[in-house]
N, C-alpha and C. Protein backbone atom coordinates (compact mmCIF):
# COMPACT_ATOMS: atom_id res chain seq x y z
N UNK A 1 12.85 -22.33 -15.96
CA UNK A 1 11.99 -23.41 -15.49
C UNK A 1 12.81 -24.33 -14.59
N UNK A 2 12.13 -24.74 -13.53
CA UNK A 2 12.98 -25.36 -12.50
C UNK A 2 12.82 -26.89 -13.02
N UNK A 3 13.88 -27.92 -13.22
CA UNK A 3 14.22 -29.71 -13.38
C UNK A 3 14.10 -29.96 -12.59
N UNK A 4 13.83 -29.99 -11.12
CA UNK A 4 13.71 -30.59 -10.34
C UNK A 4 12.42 -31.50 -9.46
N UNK A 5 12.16 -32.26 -8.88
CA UNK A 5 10.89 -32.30 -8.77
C UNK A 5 10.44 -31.07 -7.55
N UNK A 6 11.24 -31.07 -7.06
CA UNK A 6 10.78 -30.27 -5.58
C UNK A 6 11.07 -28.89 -5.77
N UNK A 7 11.50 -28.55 -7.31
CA UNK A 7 11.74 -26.98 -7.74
C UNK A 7 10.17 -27.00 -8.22
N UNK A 8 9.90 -28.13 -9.28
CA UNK A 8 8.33 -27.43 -9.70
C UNK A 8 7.20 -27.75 -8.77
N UNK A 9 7.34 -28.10 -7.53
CA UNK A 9 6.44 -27.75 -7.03
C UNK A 9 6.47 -26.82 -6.23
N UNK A 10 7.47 -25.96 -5.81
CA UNK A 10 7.96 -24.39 -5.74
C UNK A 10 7.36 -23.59 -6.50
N UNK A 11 7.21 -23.71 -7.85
CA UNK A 11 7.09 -23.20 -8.45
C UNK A 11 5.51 -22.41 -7.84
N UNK A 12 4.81 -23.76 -8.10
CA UNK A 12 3.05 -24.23 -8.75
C UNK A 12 2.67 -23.54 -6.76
N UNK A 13 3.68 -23.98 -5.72
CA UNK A 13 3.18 -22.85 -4.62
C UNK A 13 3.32 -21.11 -4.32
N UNK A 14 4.49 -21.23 -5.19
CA UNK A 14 4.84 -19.38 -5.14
C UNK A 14 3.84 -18.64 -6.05
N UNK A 15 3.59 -19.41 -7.39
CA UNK A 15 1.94 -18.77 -7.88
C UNK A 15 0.91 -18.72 -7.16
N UNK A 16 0.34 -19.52 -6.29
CA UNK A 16 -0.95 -19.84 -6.00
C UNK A 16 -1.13 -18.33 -4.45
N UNK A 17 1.12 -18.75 -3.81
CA UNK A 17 1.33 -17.61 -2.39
C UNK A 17 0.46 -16.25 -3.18
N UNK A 18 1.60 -16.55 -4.60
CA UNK A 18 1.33 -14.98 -5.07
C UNK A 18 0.23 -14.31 -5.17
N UNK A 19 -0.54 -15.28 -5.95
CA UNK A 19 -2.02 -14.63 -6.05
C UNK A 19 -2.84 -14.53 -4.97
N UNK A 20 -2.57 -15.02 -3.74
CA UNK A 20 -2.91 -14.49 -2.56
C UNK A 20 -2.43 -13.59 -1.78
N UNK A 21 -1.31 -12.91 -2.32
CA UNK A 21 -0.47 -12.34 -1.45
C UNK A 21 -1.28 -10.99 -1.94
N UNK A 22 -1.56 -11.18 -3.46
CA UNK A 22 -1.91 -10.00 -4.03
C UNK A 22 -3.33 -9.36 -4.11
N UNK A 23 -3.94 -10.66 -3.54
CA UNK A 23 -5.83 -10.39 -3.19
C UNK A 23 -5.79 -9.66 -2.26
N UNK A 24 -4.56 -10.00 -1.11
CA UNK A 24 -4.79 -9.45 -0.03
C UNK A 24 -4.51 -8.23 0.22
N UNK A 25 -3.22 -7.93 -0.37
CA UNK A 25 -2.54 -6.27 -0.31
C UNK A 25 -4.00 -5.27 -1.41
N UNK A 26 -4.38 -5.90 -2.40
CA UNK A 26 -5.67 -5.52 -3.05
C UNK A 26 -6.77 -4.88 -2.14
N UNK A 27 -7.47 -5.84 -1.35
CA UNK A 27 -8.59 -5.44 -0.38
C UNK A 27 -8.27 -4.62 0.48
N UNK A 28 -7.04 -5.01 0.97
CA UNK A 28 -6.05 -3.86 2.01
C UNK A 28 -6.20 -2.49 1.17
N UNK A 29 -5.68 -2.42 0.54
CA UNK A 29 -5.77 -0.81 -0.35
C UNK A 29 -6.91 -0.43 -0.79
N UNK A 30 -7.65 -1.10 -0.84
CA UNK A 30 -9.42 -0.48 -1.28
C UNK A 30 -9.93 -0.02 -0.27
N UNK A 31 -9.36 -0.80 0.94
CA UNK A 31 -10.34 -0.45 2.15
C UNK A 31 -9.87 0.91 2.80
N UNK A 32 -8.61 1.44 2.65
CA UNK A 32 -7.51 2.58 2.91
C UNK A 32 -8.17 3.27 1.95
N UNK A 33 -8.63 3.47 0.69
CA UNK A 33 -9.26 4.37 -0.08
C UNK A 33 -10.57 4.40 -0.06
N UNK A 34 -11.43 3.84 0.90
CA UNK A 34 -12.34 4.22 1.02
C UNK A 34 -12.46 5.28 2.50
N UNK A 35 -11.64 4.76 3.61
CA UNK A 35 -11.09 5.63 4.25
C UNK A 35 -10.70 7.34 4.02
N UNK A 36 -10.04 7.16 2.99
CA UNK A 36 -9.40 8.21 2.56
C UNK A 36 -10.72 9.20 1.68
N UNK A 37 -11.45 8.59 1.03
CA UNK A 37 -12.39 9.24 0.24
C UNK A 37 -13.37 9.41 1.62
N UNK A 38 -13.69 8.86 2.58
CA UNK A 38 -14.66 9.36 3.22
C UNK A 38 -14.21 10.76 4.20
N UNK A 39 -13.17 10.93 4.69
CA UNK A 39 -12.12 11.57 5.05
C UNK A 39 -12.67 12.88 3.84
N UNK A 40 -12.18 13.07 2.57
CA UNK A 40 -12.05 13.62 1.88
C UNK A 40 -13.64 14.55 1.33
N UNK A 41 -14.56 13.52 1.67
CA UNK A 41 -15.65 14.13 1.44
C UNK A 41 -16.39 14.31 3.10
N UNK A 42 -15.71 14.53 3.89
CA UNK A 42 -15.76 15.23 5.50
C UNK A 42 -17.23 13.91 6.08
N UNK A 43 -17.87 12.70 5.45
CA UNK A 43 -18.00 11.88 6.10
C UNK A 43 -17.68 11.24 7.33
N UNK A 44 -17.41 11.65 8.35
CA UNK A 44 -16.38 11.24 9.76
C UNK A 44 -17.06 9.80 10.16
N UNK A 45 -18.34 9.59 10.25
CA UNK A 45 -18.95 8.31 11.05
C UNK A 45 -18.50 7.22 9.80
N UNK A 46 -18.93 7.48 8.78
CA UNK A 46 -18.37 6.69 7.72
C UNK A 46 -17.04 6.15 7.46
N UNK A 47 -16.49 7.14 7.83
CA UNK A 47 -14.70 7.48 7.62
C UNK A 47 -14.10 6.00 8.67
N UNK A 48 -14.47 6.36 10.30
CA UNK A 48 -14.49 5.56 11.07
C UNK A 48 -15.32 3.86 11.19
N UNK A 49 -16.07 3.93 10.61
CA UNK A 49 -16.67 2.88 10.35
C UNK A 49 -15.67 2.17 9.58
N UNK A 50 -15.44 2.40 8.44
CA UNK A 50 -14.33 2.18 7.14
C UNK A 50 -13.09 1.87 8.25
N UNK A 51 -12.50 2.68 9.16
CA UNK A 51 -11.40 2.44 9.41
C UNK A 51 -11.69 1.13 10.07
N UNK A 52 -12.40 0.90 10.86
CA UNK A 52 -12.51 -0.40 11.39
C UNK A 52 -12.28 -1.55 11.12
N UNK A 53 -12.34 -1.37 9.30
CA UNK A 53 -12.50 -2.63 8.23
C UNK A 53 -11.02 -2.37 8.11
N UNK A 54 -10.47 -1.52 7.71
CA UNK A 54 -9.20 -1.12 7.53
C UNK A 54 -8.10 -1.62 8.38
N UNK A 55 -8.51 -1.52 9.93
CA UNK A 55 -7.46 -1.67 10.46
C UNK A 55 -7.54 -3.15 10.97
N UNK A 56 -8.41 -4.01 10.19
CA UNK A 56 -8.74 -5.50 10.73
C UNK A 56 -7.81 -5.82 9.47
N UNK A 57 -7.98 -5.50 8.14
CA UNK A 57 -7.43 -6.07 7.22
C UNK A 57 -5.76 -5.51 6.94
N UNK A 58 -5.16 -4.55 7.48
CA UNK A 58 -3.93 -4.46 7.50
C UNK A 58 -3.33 -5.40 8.71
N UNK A 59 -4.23 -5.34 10.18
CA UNK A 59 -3.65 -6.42 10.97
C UNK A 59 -3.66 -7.85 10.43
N UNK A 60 -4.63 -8.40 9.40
CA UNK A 60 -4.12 -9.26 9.05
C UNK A 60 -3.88 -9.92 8.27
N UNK A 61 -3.46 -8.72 6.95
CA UNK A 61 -2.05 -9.04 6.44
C UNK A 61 -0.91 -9.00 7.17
N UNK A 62 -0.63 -7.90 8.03
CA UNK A 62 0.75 -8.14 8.89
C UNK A 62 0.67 -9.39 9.76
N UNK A 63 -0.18 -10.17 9.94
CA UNK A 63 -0.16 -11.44 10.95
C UNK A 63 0.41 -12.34 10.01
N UNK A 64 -0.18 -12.30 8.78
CA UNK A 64 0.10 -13.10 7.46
C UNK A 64 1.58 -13.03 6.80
N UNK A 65 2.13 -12.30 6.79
CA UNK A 65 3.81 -11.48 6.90
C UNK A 65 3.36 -11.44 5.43
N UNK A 66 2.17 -10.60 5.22
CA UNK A 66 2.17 -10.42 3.66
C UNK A 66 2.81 -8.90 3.80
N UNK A 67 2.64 -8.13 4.85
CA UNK A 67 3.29 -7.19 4.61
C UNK A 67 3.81 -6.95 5.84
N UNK A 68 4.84 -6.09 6.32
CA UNK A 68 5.19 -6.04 7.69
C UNK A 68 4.96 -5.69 8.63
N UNK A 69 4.69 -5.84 10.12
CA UNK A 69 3.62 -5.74 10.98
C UNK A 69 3.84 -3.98 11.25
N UNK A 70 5.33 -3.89 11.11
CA UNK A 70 5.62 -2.24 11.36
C UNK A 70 4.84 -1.35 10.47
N UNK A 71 4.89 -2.23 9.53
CA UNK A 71 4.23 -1.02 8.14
C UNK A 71 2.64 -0.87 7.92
N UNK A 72 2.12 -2.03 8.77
CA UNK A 72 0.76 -2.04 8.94
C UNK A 72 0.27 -1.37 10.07
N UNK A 73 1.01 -1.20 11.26
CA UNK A 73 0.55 -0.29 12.37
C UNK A 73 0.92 1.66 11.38
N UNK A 74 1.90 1.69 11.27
CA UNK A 74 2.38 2.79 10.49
C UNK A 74 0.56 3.27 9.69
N UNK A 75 0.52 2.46 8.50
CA UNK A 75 -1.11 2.81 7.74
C UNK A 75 -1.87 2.99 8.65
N UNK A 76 -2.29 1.83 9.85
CA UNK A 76 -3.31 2.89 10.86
C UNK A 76 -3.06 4.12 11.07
N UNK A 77 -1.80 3.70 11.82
CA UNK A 77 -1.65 5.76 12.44
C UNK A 77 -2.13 6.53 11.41
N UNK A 78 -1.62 6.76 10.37
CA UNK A 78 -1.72 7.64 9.39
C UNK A 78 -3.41 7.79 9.01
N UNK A 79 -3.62 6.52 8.75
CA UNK A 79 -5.26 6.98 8.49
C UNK A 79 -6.26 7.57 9.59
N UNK A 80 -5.90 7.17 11.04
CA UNK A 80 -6.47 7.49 12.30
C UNK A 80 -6.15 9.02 12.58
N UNK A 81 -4.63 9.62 12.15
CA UNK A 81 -4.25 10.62 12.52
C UNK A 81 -5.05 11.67 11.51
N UNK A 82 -5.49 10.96 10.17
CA UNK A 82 -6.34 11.87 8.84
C UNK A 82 -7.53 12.19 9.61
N UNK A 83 -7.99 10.84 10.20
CA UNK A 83 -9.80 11.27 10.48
C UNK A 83 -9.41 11.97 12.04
N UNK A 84 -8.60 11.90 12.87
CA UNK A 84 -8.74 13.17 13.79
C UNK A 84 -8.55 14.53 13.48
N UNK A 85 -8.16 14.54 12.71
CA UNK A 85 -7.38 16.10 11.45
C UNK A 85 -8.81 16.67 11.05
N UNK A 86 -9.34 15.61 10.92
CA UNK A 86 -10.39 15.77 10.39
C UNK A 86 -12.00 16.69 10.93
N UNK A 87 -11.54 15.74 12.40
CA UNK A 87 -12.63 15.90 13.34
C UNK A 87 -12.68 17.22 13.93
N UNK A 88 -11.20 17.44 14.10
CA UNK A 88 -10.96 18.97 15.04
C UNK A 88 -11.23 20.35 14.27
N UNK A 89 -11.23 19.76 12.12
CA UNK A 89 -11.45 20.85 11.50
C UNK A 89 -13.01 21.56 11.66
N UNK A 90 -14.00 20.23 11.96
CA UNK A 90 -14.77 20.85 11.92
C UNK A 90 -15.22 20.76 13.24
């Protein structure tokens, strides 16, 4: 426990960062698995629709430096490169 005054209110902000840090990486990953499940069940308009949501909410968490902007372009590619994989199978 931090004695200080300007440690506990460190504190009472790194909870409040946290639990936002963690809503956000949350919605971020739901929206990548819905991606991925539409992908998976050969949905393509869906798939793409989804990515749209996807690639708004990884850009901004990486604007947010909740996660890093490299690692958030990285998840597009990867999910963009699934649903073209996708497209050419069928």
């Amino acid at each position: 426990m931090p004695n200080t005054k300007s440690g506990k209110k460190r504190l009472r902000q790194n909870k409040v960062l946290r639990l936002r840090n963690r809503s956000i990486k949350s919605d971020m990953r739901t929206q990548m698995k819905k991606v991925s499940a539409a992908v998976e069940a050969g949905d393509l308009e869906t798939a793409e629709r989804e990515y749209q949501g996807a690639a708004r909410k990884l850009d901004r968490a990486g604007a947010r430096k909740v996660i890093h902007k490299n690692t958030a372009a990285r998840y597009k590619s990867r999910l963009q490169k699934r649903i073209l994989a996708a497209k050419t199978q069928t």
